[in-house]
Protein backbone atom coordinates (compact mmCIF):
# COMPACT_ATOMS: atom_id res chain seq x y z
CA UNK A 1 0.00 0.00 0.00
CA UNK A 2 1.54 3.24 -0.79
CA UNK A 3 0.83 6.38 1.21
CA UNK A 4 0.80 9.93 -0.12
CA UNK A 5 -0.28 13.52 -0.21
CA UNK A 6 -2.11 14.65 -3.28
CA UNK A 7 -5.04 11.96 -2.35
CA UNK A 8 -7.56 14.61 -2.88
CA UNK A 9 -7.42 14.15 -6.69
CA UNK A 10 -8.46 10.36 -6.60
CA UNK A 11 -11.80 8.94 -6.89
CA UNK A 12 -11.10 6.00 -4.92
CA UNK A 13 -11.06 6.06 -0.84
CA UNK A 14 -8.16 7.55 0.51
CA UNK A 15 -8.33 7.21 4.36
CA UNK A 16 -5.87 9.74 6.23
CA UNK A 17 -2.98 8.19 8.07
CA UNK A 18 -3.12 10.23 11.72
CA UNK A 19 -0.23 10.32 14.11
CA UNK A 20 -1.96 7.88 15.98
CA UNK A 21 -1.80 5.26 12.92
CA UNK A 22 2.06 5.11 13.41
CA UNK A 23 5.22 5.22 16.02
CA UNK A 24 8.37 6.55 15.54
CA UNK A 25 7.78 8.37 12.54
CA UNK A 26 5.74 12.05 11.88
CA UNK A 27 5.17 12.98 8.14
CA UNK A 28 5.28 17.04 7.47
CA UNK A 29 2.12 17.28 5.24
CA UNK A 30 -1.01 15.08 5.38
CA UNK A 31 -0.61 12.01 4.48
CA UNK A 32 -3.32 9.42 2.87
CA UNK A 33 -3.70 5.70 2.42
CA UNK A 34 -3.33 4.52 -1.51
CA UNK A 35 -4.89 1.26 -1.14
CA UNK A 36 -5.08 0.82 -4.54
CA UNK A 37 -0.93 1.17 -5.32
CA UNK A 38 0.15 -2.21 -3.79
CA UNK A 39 3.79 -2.60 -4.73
CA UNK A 40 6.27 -5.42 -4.69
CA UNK A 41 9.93 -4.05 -2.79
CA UNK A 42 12.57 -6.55 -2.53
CA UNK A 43 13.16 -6.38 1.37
CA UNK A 44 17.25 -5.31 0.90
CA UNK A 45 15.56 -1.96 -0.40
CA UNK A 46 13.91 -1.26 2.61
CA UNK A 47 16.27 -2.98 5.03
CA UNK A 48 18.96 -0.39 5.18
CA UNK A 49 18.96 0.52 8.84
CA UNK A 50 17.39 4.06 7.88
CA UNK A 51 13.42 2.78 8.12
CA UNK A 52 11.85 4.02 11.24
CA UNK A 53 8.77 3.63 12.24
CA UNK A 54 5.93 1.28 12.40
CA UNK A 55 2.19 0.79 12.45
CA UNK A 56 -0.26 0.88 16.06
CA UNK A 57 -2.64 -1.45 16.49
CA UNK A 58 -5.48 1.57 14.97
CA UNK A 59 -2.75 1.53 11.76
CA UNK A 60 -2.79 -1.64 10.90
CA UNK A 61 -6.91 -1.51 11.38
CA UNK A 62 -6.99 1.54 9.12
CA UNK A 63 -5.01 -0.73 6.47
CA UNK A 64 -6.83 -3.78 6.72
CA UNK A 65 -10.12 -1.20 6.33
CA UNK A 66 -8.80 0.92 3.28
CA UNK A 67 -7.88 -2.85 1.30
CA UNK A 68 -11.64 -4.15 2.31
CA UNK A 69 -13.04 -1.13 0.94
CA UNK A 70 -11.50 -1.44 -2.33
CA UNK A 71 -13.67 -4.46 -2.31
CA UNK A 72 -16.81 -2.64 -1.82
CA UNK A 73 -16.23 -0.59 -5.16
């Protein structure tokens, strides 16, 4: 799932991803769940010691809502 900033311009759901959604990690603009843009990163991308941050418990509920709703469509 990608998340980004220019959701308004979508016709799809774009649920906003609150400081409360993640730890160890604060975004400077908005920032809005793409559940639509699913994409495939080979793990040594993202494992270089630099990624911070995770998901709360509300997060990954927030995810696991925005990928049902592209159901509902």
């Amino acid at each position: 799932m990608c998340a980004g900033t220019s959701a308004g311009d979508y016709d799809h759901p774009t649920p906003e991803l609150k400081p409360e959604h993640v730890t160890g990690i604060s975004f400077s603009n908005t920032t809005y769940l793409e559940p639509w843009a699913i994409y495939t990163v080979e793990p040594s991308v993202v494992n270089t010691g630099r990624a911070v941050g995770e998901l709360t418990d509300a997060g990954v509920e927030r995810v696991k809502v925005a990928l049902v709703s592209l159901f509902k469509l």
